[in-house]
Protein backbone atom coordinates (compact mmCIF):
# COMPACT_ATOMS: atom_id res chain seq x y z
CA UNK A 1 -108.39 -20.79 -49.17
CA UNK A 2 -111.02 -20.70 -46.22
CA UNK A 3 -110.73 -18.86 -43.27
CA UNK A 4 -113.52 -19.44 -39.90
CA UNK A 5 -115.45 -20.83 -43.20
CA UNK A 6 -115.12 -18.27 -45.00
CA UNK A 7 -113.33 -17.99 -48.43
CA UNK A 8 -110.58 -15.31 -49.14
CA UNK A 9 -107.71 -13.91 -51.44
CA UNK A 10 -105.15 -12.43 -50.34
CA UNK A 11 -105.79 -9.30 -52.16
CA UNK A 12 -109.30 -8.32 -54.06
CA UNK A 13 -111.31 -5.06 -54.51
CA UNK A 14 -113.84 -4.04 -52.22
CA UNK A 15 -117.42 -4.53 -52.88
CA UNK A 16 -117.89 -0.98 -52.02
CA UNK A 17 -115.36 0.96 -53.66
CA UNK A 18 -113.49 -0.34 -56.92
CA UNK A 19 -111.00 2.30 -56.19
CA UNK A 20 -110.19 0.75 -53.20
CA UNK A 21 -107.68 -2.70 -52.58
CA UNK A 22 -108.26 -4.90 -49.57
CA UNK A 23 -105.58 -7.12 -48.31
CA UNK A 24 -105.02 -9.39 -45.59
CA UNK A 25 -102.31 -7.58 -42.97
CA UNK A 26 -99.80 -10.55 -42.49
CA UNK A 27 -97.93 -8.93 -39.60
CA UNK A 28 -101.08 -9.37 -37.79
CA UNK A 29 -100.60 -13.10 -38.33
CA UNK A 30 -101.20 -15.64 -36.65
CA UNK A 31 -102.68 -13.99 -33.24
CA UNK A 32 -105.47 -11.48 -35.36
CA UNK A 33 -107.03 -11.78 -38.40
CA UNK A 34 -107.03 -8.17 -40.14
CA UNK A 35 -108.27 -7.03 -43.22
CA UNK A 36 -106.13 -3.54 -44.29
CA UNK A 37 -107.77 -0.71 -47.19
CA UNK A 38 -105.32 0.25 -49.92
CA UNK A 39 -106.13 3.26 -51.52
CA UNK A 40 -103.32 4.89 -53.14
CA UNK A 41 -100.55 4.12 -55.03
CA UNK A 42 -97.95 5.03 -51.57
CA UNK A 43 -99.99 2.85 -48.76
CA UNK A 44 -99.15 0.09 -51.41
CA UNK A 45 -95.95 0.96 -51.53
CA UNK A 46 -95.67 1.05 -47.79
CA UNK A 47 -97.47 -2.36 -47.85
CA UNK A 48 -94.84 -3.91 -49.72
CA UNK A 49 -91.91 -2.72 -48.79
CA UNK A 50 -92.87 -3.15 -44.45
CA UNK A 51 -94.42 -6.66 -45.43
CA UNK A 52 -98.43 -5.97 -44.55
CA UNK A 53 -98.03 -8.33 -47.63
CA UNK A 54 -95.42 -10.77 -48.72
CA UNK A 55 -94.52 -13.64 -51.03
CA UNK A 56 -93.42 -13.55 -54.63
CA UNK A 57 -96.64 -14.22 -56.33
CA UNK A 58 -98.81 -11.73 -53.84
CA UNK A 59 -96.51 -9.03 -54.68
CA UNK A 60 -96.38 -8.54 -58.47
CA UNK A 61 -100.18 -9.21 -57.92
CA UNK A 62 -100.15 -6.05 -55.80
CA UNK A 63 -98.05 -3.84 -58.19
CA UNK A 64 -100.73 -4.76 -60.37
CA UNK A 65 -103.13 -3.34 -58.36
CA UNK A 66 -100.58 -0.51 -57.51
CA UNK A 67 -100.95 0.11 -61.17
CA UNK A 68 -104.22 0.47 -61.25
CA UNK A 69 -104.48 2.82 -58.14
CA UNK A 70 -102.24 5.19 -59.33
CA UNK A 71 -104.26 5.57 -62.49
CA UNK A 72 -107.26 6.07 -60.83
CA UNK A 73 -105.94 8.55 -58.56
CA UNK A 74 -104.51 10.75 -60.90
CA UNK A 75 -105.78 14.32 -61.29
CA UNK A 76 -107.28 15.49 -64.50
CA UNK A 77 -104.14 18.36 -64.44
CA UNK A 78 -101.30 15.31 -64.45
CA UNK A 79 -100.03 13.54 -67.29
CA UNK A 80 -101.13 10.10 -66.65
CA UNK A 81 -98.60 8.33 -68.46
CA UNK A 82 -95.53 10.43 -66.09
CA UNK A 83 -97.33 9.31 -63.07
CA UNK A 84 -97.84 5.16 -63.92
CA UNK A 85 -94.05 5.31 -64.74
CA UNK A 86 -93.26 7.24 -61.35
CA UNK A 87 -95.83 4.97 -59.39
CA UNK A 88 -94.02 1.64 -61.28
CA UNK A 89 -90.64 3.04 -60.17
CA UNK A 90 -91.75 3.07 -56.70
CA UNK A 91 -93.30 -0.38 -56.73
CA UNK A 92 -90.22 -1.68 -57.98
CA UNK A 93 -87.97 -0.16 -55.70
CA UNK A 94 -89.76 -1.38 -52.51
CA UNK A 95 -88.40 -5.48 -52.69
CA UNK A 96 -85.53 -5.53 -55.29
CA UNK A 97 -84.77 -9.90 -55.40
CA UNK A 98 -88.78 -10.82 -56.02
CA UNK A 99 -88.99 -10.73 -59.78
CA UNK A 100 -92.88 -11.03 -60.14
CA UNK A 101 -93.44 -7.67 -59.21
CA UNK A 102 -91.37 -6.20 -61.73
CA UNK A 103 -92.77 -8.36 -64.21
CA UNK A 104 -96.16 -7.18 -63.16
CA UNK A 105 -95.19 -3.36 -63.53
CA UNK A 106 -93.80 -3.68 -67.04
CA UNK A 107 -97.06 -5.76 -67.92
CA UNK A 108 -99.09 -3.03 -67.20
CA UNK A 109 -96.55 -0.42 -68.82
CA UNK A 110 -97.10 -2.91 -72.06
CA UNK A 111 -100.40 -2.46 -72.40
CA UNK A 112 -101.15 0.79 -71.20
CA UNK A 113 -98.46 2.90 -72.64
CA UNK A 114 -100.39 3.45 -76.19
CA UNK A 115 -103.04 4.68 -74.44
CA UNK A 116 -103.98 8.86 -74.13
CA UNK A 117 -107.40 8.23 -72.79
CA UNK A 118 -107.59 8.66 -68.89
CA UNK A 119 -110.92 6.31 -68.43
CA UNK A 120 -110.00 3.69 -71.53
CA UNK A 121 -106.21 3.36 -68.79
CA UNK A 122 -108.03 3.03 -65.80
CA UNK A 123 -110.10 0.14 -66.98
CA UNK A 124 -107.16 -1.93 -68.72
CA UNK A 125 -105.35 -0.81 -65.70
CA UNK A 126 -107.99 -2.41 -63.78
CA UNK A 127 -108.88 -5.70 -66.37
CA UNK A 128 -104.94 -6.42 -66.24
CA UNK A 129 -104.38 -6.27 -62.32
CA UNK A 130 -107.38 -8.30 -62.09
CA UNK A 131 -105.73 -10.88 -64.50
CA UNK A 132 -102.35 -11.40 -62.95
CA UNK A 133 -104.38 -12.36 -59.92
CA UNK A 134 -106.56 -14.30 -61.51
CA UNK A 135 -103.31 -15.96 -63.24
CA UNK A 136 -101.70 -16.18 -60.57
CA UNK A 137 -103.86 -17.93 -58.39
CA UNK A 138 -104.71 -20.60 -61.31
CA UNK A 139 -101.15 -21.51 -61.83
CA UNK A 140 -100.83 -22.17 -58.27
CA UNK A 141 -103.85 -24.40 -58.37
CA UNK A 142 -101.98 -26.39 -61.06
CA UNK A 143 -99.04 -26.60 -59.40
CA UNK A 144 -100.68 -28.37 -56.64
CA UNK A 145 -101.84 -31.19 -58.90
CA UNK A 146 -98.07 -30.90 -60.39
CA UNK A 147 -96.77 -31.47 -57.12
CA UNK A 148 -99.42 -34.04 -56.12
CA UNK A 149 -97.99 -37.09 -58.02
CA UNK A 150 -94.89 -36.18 -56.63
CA UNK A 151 -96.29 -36.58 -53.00
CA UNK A 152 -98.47 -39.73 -54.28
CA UNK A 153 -95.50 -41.79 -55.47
CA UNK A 154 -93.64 -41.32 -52.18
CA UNK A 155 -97.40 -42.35 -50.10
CA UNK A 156 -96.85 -45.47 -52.46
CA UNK A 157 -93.47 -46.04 -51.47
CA UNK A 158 -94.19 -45.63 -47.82
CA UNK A 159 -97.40 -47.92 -47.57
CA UNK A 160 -100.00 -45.11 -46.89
CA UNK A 161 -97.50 -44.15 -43.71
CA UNK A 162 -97.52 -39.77 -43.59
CA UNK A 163 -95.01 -38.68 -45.90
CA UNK A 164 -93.07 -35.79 -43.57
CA UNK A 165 -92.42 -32.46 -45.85
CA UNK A 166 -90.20 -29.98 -45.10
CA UNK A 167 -90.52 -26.44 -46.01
CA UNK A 168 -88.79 -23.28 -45.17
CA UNK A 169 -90.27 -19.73 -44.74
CA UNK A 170 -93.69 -19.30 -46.44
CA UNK A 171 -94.49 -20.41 -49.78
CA UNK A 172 -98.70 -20.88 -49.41
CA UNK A 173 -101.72 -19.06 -49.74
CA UNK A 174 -100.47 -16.21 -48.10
CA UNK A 175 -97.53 -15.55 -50.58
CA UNK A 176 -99.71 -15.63 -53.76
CA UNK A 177 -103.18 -14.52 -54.14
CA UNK A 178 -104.41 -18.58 -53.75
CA UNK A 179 -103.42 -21.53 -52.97
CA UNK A 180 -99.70 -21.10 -53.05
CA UNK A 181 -96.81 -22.90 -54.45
CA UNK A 182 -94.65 -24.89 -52.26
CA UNK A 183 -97.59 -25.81 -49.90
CA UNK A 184 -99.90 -25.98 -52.86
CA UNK A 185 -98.98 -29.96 -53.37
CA UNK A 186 -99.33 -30.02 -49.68
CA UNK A 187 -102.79 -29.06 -49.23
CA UNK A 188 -103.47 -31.15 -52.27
CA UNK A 189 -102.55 -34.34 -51.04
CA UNK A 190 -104.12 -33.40 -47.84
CA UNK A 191 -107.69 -32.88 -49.43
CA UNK A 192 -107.03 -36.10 -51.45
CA UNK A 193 -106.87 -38.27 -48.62
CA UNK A 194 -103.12 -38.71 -48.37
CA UNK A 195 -101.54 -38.83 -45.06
CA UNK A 196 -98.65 -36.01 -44.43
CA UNK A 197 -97.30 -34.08 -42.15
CA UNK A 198 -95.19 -30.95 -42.47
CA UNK A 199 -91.97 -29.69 -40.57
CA UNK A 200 -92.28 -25.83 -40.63
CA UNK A 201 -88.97 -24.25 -40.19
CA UNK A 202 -89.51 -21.20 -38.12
CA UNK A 203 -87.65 -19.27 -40.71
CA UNK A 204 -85.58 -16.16 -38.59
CA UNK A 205 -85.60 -12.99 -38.66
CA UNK A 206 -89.32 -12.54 -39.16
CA UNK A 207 -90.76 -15.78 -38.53
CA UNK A 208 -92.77 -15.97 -41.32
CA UNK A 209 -92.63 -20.03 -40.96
CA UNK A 210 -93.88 -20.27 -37.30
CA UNK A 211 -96.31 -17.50 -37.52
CA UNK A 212 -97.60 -17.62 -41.26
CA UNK A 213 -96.78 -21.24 -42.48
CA UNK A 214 -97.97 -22.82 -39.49
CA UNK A 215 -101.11 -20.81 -39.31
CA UNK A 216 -102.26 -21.54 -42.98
CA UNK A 217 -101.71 -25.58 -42.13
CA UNK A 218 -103.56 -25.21 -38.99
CA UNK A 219 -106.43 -23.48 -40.09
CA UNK A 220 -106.56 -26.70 -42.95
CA UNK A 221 -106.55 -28.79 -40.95
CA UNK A 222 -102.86 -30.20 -42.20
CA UNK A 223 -100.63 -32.24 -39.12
CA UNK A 224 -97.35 -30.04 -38.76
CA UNK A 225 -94.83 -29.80 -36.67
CA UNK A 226 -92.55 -26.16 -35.79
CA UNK A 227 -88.80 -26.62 -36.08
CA UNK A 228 -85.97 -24.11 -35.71
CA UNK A 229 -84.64 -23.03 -38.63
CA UNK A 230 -81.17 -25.52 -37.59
CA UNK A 231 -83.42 -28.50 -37.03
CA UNK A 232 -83.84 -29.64 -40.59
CA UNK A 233 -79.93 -31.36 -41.07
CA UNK A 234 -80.66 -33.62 -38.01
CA UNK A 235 -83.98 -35.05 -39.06
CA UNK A 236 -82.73 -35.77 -42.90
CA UNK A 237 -80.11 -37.61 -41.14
CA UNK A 238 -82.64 -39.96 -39.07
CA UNK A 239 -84.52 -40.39 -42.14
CA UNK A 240 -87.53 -38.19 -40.57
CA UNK A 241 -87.59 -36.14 -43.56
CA UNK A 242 -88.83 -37.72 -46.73
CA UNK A 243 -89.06 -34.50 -49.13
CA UNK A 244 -88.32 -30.75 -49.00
CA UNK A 245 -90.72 -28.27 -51.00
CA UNK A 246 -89.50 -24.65 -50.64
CA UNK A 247 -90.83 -21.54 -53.22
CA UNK A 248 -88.72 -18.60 -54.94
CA UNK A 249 -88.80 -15.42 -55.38
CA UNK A 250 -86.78 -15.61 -58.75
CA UNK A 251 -85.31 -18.29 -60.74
CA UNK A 252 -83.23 -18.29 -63.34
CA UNK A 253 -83.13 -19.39 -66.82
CA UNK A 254 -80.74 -22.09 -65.65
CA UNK A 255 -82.80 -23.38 -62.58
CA UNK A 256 -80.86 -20.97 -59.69
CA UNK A 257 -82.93 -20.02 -56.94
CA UNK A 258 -83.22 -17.48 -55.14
CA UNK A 259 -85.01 -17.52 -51.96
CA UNK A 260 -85.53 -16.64 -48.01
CA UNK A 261 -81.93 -16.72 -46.30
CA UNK A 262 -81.41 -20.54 -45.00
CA UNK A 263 -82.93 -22.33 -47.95
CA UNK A 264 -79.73 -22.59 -49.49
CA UNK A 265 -78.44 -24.63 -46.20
CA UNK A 266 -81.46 -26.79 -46.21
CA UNK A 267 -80.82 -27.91 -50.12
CA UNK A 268 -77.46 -28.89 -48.42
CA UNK A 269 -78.35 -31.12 -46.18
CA UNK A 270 -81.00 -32.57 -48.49
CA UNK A 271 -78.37 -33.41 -50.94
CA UNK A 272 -76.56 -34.86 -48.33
CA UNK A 273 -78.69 -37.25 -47.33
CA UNK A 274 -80.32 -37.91 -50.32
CA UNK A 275 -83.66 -35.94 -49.37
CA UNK A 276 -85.61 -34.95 -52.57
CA UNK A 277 -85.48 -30.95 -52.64
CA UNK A 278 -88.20 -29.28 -54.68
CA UNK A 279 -88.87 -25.84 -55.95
CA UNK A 280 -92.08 -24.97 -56.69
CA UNK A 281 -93.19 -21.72 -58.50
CA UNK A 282 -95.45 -20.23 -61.53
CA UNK A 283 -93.91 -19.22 -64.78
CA UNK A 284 -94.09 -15.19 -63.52
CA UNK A 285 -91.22 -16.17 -61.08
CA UNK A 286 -88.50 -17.22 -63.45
CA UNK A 287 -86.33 -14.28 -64.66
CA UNK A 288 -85.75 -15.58 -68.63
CA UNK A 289 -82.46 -12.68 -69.00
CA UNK A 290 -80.08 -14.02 -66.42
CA UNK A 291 -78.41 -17.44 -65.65
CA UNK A 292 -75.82 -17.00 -62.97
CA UNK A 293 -78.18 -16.38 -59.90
CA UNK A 294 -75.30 -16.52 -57.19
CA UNK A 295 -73.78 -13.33 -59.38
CA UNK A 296 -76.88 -11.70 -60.75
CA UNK A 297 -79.81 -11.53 -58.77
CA UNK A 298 -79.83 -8.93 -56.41
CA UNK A 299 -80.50 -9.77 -53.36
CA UNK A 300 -82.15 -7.47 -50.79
CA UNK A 301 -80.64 -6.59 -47.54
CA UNK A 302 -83.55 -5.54 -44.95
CA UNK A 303 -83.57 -3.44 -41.89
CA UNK A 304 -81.11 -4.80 -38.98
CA UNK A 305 -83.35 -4.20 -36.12
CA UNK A 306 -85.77 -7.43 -37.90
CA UNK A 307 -82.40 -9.40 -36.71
CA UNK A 308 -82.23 -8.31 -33.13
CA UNK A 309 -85.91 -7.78 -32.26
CA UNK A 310 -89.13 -9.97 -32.48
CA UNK A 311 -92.94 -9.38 -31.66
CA UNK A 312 -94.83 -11.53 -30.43
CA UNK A 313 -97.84 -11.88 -28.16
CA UNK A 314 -98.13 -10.99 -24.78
CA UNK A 315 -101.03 -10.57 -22.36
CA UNK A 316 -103.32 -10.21 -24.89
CA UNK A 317 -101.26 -7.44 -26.88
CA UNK A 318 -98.79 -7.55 -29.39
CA UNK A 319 -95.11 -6.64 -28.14
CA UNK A 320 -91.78 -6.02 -29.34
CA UNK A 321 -88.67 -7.52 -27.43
CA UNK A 322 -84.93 -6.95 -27.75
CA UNK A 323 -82.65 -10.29 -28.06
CA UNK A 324 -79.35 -8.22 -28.54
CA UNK A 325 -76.94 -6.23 -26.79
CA UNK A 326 -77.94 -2.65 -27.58
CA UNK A 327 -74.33 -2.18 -28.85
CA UNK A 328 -74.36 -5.23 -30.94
CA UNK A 329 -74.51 -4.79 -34.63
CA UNK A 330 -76.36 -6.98 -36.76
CA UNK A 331 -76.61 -8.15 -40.89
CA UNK A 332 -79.85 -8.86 -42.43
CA UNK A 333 -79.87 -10.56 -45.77
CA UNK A 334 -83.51 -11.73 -46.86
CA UNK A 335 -82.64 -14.01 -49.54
CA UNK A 336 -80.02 -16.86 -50.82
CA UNK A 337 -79.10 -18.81 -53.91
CA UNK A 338 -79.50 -22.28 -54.28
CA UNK A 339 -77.76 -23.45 -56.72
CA UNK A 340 -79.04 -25.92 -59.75
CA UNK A 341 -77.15 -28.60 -58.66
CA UNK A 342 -78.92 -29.01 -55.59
CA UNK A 343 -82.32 -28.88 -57.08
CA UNK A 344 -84.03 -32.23 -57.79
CA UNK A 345 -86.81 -30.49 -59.80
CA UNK A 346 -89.37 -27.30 -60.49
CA UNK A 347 -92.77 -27.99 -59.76
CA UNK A 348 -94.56 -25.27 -62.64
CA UNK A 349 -97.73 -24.91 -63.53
CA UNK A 350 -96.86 -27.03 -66.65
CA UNK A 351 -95.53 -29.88 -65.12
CA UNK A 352 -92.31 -30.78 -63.39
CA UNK A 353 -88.95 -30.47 -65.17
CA UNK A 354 -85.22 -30.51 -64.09
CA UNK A 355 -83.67 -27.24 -62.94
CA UNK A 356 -81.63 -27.29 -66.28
CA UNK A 357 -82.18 -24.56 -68.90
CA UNK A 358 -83.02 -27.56 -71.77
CA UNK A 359 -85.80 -28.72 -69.52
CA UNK A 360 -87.49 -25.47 -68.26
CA UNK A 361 -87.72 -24.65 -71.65
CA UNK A 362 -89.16 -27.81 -72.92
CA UNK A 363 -91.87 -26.52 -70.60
CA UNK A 364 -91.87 -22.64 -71.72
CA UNK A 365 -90.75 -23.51 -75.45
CA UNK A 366 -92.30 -19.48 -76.42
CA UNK A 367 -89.21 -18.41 -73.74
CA UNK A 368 -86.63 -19.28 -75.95
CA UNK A 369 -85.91 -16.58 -77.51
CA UNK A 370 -85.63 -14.54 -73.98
CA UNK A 371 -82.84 -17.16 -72.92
């Protein structure tokens, strides 16, 4: 995607210095635009687990890279293979629900662990970060002309009047390395032609809907509108609210979801009220081994003080406010399940299918044998 004109990733290597991993610092977002240096294995670590990046496609991307770095960085006395399992161990600690960047650690393990040759690792180190990004960003490109039709057929039904989307948290460009997933469609539509216009739930504790979401749409050019997170019931129920496209951070093999606290609310009152509710996601976000998300996927539980504080700008600087008693305690879960039943469809890079285990693996027929 394009920002002041100019097109960037949300993670590349610099020009300069292959051993070195740009990214775009999202707590910066949406008041300054910084660009952050990665250069070992712990800053990406860091980067993960404090959210300088976020989103399920972004961060298995990023243990790719955190792969890679910790190859590269290894001294000729170390055993190279000890420290890519120590430096995937540490990756996968930092966000425990996402499932891409597991997946993305035990891809590189795959490939690089019958390897003994330090410079023959760091270059399939480096070719296979390098392809889950590429990957990555291409199956979010499909999904948006997945989820296009999907968008198209309601423009139809509506006589070319803006066909309002709901979404919750942030699911675009800044959660993968392109494009996105659940605002993927969005932006596709948009570019076609199609008139729509997004509700963008604010999405407490960290805002990542009124700062991130809204910034991305903005910047596109896309007509949006910033809701609190409790809005969303009320306008399904006046009709305002024609479709609801959300993302995941893992789904299961039987069409669970797992994603930021609230969505499973929203898919509530979309059933409700007969709202279409979406999930949109690549193939690197369904976990093939479990079924039951509301018992199996862990599900992180973040620092309290994201609950009761919030930054935000203030004469020119970026601030941090209290909105609790100081005595208060507070309970911060980062993700939900949604279960099947709620879940009108999966918008893949393959198509769209049910969330059903028979029809995600019409889809991913090579899967069956994980399932």
């Amino acid at each position: 995607m394009k920002v002041n004109g100019q097109h960037y990733r949300t993670i590349w290597i610099s020009e300069e210095d292959s051993s070195c991993i740009m990214i775009i610092d999202q707590r910066k977002l949406p008041h300054h635009f910084v660009v952050e240096e990665i250069r070992t294995v712990a800053e990406m670590v860091t980067a993960i687990k404090d959210m300088h990046l976020r989103g399920a496609g972004l961060i298995g991307a990023a243990a790719g890279f955190g792969i890679y770095l910790a190859a590269v960085n290894a001294s000729p006395d170390e055993a190279i293979q000890e420290v890519i399992q120590t430096a995937g161990h540490q990756l996968m600690a930092t966000r425990p629900t996402a499932v891409n960047l597991a997946w993305a650690v035990h891809r590189q393990w795959d490939i690089l662990k019958a390897e003994n040759n330090r410079e023959v690792i760091i270059q399939k180190a480096l070719e296979t970060a390098r392809i889950i990004a590429d990957e990555d960003a291409d199956a979010c490109a499909a999904i948006g002309q997945a989820g296009l039709k999907i968008i198209e057929d309601i423009s139809l039904q509506k006589n070319g009047e803006p066909v309002n989307i709901l979404t919750h948290c942030n699911a675009g460009w800044l959660a993968f390395v392109d494009h996105g997933s659940a605002l993927s469609p969005v932006y596709a539509a948009h570019d076609k032609g199609i008139p729509v216009h997004v509700w963008v739930d604010e999405t407490r504790p960290r805002n990542q809907g009124a700062s991130l979401t809204a910034w991305e749409l903005h910047s596109h050019g896309v007509p949006h509108t910033i809701i609190a997170d409790n809005t969303g019931g009320h306008l399904m129920q006046h009709r305002m609210v024609d479709l609801v496209i959300v993302g995941t951070d893992r789904t299961t093999i039987s069409g669970d979801v797992a994603n930021k606290i609230g969505t499973y609310l929203k898919a509530l009152a979309a059933k409700d009220n007969g709202v279409p509710f979406y999930v949109a996601l690549p193939s690197s976000s369904f976990d093939w081994k479990i079924a039951d998300g509301i018992k199996e996927i862990e599900i992180e539980e973040r620092n309290p003080d994201e609950v009761k504080f919030m930054e935000g700008l203030c004469e020119g600087e970026i601030k941090k406010i209290a909105l609790t008693p100081g005595g208060s305690p507070a309970l911060n879960i980062g993700f939900d399940v949604t279960p099947s039943r709620l879940i009108t469809g999966l918008i893949t890079e393959r198509g769209v299918c049910q969330a059903s285990k028979n029809s995600i693996l019409n889809l991913f027929p090579e899967m069956i044998t994980h399932g």
